[in-house]
PDB file of N, CA and C in Angstrom:
ATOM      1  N   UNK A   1       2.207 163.996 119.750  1.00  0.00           N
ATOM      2  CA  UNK A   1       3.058 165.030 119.182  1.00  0.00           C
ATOM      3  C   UNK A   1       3.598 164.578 117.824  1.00  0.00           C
ATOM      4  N   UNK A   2       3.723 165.583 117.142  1.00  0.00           N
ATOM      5  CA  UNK A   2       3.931 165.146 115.664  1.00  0.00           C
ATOM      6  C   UNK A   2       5.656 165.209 115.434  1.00  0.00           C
ATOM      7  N   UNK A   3       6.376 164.251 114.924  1.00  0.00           N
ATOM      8  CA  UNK A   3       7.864 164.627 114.836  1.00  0.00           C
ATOM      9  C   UNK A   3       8.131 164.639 113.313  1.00  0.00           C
ATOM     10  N   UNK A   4       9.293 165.144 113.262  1.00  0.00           N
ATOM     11  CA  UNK A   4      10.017 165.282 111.855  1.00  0.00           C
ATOM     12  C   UNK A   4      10.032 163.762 111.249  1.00  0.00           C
ATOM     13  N   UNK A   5      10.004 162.761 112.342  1.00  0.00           N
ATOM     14  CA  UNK A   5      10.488 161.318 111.604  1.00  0.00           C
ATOM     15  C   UNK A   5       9.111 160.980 110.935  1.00  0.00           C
ATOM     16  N   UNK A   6       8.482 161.373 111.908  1.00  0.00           N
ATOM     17  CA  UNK A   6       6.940 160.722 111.263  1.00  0.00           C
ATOM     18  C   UNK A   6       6.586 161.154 110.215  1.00  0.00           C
ATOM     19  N   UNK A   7       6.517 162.540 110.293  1.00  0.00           N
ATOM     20  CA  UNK A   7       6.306 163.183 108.799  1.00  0.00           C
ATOM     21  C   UNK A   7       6.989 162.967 107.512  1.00  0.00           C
ATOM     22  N   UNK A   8       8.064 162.968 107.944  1.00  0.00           N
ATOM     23  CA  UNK A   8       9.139 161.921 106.854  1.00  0.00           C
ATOM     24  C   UNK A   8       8.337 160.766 106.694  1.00  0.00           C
ATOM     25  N   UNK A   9       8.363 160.044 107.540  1.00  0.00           N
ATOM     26  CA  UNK A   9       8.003 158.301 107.193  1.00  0.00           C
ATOM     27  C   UNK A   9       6.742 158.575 106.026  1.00  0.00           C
ATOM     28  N   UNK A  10       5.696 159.476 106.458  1.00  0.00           N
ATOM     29  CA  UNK A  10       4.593 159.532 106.078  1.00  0.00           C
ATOM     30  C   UNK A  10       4.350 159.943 104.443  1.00  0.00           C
ATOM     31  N   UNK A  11       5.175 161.092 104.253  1.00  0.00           N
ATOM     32  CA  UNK A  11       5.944 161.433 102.671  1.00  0.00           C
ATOM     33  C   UNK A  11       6.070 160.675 101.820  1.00  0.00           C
ATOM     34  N   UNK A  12       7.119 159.864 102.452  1.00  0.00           N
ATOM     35  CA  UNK A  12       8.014 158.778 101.847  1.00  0.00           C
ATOM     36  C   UNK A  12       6.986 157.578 101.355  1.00  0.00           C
ATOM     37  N   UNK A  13       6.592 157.433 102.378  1.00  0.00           N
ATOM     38  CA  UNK A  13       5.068 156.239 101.439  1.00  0.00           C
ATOM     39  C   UNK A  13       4.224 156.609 100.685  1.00  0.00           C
ATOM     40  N   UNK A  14       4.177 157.699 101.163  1.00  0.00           N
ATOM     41  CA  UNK A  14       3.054 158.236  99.900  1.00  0.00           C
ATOM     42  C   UNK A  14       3.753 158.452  98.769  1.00  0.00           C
ATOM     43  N   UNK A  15       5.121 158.694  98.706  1.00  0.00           N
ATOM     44  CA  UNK A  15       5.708 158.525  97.197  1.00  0.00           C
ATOM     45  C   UNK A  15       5.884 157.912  96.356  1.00  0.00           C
ATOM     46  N   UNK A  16       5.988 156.661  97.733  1.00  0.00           N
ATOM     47  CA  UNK A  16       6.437 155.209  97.259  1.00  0.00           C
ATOM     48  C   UNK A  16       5.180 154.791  96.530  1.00  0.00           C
ATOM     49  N   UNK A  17       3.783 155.179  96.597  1.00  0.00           N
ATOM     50  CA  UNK A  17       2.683 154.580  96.721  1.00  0.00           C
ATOM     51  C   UNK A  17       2.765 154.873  95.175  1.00  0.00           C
ATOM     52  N   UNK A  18       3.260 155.914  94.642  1.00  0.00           N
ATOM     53  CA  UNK A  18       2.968 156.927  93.227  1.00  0.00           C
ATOM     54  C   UNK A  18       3.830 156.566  92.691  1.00  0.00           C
ATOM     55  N   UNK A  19       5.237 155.183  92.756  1.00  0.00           N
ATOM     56  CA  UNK A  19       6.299 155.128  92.168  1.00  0.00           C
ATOM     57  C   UNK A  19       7.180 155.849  92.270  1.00  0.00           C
ATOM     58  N   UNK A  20       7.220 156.504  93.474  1.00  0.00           N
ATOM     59  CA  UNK A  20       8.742 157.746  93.270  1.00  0.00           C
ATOM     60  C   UNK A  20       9.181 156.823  94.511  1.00  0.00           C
ATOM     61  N   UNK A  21      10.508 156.296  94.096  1.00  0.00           N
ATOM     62  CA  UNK A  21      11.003 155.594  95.030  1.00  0.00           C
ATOM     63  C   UNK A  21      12.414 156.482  95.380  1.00  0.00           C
ATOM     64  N   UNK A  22      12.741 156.806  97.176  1.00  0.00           N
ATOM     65  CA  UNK A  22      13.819 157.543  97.600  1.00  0.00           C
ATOM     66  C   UNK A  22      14.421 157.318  98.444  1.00  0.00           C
ATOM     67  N   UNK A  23      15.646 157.197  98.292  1.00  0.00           N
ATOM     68  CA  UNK A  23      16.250 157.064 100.007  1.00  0.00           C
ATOM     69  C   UNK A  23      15.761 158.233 100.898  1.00  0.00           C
ATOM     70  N   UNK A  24      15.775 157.917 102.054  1.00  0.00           N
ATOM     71  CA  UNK A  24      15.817 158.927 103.205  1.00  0.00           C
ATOM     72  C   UNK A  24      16.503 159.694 103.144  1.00  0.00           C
ATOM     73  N   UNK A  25      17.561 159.816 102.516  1.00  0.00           N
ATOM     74  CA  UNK A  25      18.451 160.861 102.551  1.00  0.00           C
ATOM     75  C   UNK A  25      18.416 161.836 101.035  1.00  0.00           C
ATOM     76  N   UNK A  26      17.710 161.251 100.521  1.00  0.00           N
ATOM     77  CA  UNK A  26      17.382 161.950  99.311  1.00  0.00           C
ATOM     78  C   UNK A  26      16.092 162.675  99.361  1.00  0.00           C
ATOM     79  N   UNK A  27      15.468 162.226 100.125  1.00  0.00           N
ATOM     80  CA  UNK A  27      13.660 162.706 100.535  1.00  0.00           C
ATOM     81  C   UNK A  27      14.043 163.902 100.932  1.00  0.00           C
ATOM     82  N   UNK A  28      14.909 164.549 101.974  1.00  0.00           N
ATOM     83  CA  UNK A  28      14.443 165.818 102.200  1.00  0.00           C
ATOM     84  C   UNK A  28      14.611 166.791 101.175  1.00  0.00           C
ATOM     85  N   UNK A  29      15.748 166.617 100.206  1.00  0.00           N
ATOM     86  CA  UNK A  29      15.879 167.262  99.187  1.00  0.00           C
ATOM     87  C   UNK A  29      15.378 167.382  98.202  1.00  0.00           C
ATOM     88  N   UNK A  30      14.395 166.350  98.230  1.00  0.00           N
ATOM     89  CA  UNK A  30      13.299 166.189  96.947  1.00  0.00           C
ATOM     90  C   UNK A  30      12.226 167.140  96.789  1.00  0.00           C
ATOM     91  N   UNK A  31      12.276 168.111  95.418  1.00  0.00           N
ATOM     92  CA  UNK A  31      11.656 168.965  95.390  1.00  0.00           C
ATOM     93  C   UNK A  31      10.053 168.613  93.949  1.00  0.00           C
ATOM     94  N   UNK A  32       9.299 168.044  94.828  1.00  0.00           N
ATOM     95  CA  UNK A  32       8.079 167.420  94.064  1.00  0.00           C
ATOM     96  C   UNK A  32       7.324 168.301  93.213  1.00  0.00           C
ATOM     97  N   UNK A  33       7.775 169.526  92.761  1.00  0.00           N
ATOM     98  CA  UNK A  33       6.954 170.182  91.803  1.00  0.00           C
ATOM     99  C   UNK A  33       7.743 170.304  90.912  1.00  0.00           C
ATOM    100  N   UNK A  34       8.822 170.360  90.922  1.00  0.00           N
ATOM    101  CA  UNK A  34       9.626 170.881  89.715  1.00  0.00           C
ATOM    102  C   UNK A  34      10.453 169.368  89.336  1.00  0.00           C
ATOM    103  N   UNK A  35      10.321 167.837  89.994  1.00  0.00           N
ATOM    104  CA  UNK A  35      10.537 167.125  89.526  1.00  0.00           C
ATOM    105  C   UNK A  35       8.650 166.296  88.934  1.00  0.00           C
ATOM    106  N   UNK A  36       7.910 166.862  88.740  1.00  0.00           N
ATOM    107  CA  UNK A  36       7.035 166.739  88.511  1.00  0.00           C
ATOM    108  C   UNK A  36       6.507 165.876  88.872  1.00  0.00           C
ATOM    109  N   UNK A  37       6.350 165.190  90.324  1.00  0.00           N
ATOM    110  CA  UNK A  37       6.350 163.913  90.808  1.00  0.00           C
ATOM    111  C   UNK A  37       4.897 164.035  91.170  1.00  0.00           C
ATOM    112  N   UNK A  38       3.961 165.275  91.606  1.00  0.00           N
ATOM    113  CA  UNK A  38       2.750 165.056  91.736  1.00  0.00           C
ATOM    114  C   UNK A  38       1.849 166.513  91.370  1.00  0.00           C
ATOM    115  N   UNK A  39       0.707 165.721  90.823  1.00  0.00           N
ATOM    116  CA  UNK A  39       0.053 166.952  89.938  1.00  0.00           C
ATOM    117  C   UNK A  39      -1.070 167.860  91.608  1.00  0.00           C
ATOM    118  N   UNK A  40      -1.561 168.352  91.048  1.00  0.00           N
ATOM    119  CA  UNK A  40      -2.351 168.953  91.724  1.00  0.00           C
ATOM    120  C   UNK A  40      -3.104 168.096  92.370  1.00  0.00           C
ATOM    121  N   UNK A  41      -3.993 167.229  92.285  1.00  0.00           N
ATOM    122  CA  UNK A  41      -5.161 166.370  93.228  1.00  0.00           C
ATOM    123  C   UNK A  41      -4.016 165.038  94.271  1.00  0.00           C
ATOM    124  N   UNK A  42      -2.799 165.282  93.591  1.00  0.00           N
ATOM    125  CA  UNK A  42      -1.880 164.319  94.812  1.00  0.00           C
ATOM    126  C   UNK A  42      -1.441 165.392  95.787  1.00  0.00           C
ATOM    127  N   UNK A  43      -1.413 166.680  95.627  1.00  0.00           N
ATOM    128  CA  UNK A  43      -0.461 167.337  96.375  1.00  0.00           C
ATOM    129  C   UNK A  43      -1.990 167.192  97.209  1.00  0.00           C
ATOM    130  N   UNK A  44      -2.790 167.911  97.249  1.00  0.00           N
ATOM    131  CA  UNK A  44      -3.858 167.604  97.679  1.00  0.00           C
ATOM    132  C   UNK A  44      -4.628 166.691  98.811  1.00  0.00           C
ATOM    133  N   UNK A  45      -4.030 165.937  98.065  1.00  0.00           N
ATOM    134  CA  UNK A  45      -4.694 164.242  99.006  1.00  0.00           C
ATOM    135  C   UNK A  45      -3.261 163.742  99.920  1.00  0.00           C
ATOM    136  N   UNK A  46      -2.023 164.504  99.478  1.00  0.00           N
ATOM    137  CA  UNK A  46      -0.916 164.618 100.660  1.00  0.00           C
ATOM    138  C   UNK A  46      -1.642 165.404 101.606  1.00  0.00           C
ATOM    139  N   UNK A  47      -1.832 166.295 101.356  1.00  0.00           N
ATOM    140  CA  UNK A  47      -2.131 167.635 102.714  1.00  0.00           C
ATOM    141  C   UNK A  47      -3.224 166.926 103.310  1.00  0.00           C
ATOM    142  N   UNK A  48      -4.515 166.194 102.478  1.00  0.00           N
ATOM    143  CA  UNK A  48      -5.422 166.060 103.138  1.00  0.00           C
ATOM    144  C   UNK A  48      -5.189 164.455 104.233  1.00  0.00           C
ATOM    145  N   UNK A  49      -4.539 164.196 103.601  1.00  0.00           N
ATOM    146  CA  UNK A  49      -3.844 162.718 104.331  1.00  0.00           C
ATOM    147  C   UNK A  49      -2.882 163.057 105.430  1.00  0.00           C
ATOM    148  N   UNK A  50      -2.077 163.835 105.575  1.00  0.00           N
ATOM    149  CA  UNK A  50      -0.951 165.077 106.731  1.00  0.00           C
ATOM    150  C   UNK A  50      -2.335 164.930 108.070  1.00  0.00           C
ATOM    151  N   UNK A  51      -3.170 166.149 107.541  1.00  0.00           N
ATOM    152  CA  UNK A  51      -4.071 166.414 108.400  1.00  0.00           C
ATOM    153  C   UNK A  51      -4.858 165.334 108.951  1.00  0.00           C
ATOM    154  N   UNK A  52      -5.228 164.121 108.537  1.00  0.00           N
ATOM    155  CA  UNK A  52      -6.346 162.830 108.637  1.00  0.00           C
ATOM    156  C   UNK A  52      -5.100 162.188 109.785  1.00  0.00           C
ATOM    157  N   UNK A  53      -3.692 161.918 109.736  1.00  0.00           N
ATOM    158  CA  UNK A  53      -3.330 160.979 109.972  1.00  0.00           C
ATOM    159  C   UNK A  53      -2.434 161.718 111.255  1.00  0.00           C
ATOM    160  N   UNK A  54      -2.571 162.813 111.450  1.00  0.00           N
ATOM    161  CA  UNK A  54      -1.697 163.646 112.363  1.00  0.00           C
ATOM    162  C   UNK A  54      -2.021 164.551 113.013  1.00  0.00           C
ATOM    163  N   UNK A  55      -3.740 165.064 112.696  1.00  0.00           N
ATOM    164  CA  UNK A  55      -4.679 165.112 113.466  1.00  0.00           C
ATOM    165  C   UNK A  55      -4.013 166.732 113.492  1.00  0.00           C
ATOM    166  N   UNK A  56      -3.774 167.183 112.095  1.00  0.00           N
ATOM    167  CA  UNK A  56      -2.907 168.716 111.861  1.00  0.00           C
ATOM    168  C   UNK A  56      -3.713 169.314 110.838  1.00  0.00           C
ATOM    169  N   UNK A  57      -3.553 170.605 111.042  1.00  0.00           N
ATOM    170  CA  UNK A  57      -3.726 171.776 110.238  1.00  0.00           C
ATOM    171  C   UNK A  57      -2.830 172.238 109.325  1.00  0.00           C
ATOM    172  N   UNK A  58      -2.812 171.619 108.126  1.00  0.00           N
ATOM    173  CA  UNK A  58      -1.851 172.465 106.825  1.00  0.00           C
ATOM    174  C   UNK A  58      -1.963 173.623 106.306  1.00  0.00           C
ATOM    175  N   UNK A  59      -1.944 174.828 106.134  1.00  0.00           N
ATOM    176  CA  UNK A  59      -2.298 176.564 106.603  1.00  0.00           C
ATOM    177  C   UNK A  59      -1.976 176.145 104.516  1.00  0.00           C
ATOM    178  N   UNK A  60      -2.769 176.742 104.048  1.00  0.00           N
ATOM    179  CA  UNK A  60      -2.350 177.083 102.311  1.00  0.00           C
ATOM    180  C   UNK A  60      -1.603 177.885 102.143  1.00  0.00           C
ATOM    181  N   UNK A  61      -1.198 178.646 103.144  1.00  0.00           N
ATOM    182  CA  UNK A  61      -0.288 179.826 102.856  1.00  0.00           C
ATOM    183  C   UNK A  61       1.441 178.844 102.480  1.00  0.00           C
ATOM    184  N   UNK A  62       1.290 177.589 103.281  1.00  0.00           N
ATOM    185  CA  UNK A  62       2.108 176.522 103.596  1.00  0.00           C
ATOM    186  C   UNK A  62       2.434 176.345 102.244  1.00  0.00           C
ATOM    187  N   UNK A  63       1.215 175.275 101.563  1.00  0.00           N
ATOM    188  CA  UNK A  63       1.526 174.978 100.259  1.00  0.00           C
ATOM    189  C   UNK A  63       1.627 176.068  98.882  1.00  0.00           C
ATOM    190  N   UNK A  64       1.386 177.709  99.132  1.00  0.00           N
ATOM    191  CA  UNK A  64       2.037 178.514  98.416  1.00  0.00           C
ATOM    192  C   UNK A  64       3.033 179.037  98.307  1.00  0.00           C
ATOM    193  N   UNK A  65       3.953 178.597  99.180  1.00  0.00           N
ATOM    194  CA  UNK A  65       5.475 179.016  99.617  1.00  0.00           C
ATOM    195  C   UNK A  65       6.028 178.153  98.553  1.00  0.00           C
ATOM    196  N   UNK A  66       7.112 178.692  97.517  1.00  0.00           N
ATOM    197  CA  UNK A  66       7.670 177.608  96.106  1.00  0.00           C
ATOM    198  C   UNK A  66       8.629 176.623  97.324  1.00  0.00           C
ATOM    199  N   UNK A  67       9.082 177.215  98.158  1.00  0.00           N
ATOM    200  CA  UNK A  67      10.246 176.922  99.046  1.00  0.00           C
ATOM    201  C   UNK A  67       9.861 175.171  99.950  1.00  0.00           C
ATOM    202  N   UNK A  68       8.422 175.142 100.224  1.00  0.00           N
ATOM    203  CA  UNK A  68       7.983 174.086 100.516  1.00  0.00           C
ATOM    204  C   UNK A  68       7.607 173.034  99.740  1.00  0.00           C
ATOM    205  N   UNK A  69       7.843 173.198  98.437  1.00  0.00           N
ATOM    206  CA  UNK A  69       7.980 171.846  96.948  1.00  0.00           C
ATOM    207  C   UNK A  69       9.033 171.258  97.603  1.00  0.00           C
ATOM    208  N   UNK A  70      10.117 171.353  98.399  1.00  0.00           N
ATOM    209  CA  UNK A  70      11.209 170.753  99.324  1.00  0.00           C
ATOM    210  C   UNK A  70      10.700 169.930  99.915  1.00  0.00           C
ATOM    211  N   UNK A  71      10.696 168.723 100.115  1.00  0.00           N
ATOM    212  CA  UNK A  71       9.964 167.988 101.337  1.00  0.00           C
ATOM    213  C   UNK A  71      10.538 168.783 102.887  1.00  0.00           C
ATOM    214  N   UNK A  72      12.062 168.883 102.578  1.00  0.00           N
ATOM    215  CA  UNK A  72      12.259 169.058 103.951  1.00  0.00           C
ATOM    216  C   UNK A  72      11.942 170.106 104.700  1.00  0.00           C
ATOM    217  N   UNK A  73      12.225 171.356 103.638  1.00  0.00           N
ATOM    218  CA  UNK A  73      11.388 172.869 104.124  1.00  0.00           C
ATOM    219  C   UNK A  73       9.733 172.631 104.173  1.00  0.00           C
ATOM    220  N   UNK A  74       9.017 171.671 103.611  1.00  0.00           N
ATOM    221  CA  UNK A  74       7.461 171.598 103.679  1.00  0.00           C
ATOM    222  C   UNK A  74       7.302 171.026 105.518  1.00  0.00           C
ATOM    223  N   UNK A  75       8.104 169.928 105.786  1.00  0.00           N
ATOM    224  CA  UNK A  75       8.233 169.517 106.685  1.00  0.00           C
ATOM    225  C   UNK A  75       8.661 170.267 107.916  1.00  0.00           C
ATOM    226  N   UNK A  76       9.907 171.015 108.052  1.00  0.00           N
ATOM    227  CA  UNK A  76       9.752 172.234 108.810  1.00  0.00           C
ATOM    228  C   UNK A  76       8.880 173.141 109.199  1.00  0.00           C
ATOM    229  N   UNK A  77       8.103 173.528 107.889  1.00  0.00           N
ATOM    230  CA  UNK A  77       7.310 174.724 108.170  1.00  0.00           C
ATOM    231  C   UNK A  77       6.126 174.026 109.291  1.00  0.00           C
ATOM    232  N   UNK A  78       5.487 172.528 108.821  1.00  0.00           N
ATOM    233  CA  UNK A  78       4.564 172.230 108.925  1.00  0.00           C
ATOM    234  C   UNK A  78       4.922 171.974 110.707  1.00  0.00           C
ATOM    235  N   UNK A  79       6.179 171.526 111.252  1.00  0.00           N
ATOM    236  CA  UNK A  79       6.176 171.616 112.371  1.00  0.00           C
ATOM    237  C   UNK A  79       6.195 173.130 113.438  1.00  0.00           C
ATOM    238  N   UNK A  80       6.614 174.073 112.789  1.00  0.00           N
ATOM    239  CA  UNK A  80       6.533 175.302 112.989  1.00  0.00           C
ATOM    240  C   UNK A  80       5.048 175.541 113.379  1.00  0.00           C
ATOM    241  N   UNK A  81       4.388 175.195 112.372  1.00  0.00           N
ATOM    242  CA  UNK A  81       3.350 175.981 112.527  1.00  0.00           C
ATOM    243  C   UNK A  81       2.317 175.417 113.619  1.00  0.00           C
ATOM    244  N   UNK A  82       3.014 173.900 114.050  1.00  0.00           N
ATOM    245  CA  UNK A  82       2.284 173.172 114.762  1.00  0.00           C
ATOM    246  C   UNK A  82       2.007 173.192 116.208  1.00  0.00           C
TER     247      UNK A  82
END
């Protein structure tokens, strides 16, 4: 089963991996498009890395919502939909 922590944990390294370094408590509020933290082929290789490592379906309708550039609303939805 997939939880909110994991998906967090999972975010969070991958940010870390790109130099965006965050507290946990700053991660959910972190809104990665409009702080320009990842271009198109990272958002990308997030979703495709989500799905590889969690054995999930990321719906695009997901990543066209502006509301899910939020980690924490991306993270919600993605358990929603799960």
């Amino acid at each position: 089963m997939v939880t909110k922590e994991a998906l967090l944990e999972y975010i969070q390294q991958f940010m870390e991996e790109r130099g965006v370094l965050l507290s946990s408590s700053e991660l959910e509020s972190y809104n990665f498009i409009s702080e320009g933290a990842l271009d198109s082929f990272e958002i990308l290789s997030l979703t495709m890395g989500l799905e590889a490592h969690f054995s999930i379906v990321v719906s695009p309708s997901l990543l066209l919502d502006e509301n899910n550039a939020i980690v924490g609303n991306l993270v919600t939805a993605m358990l929603e939909q799960a």
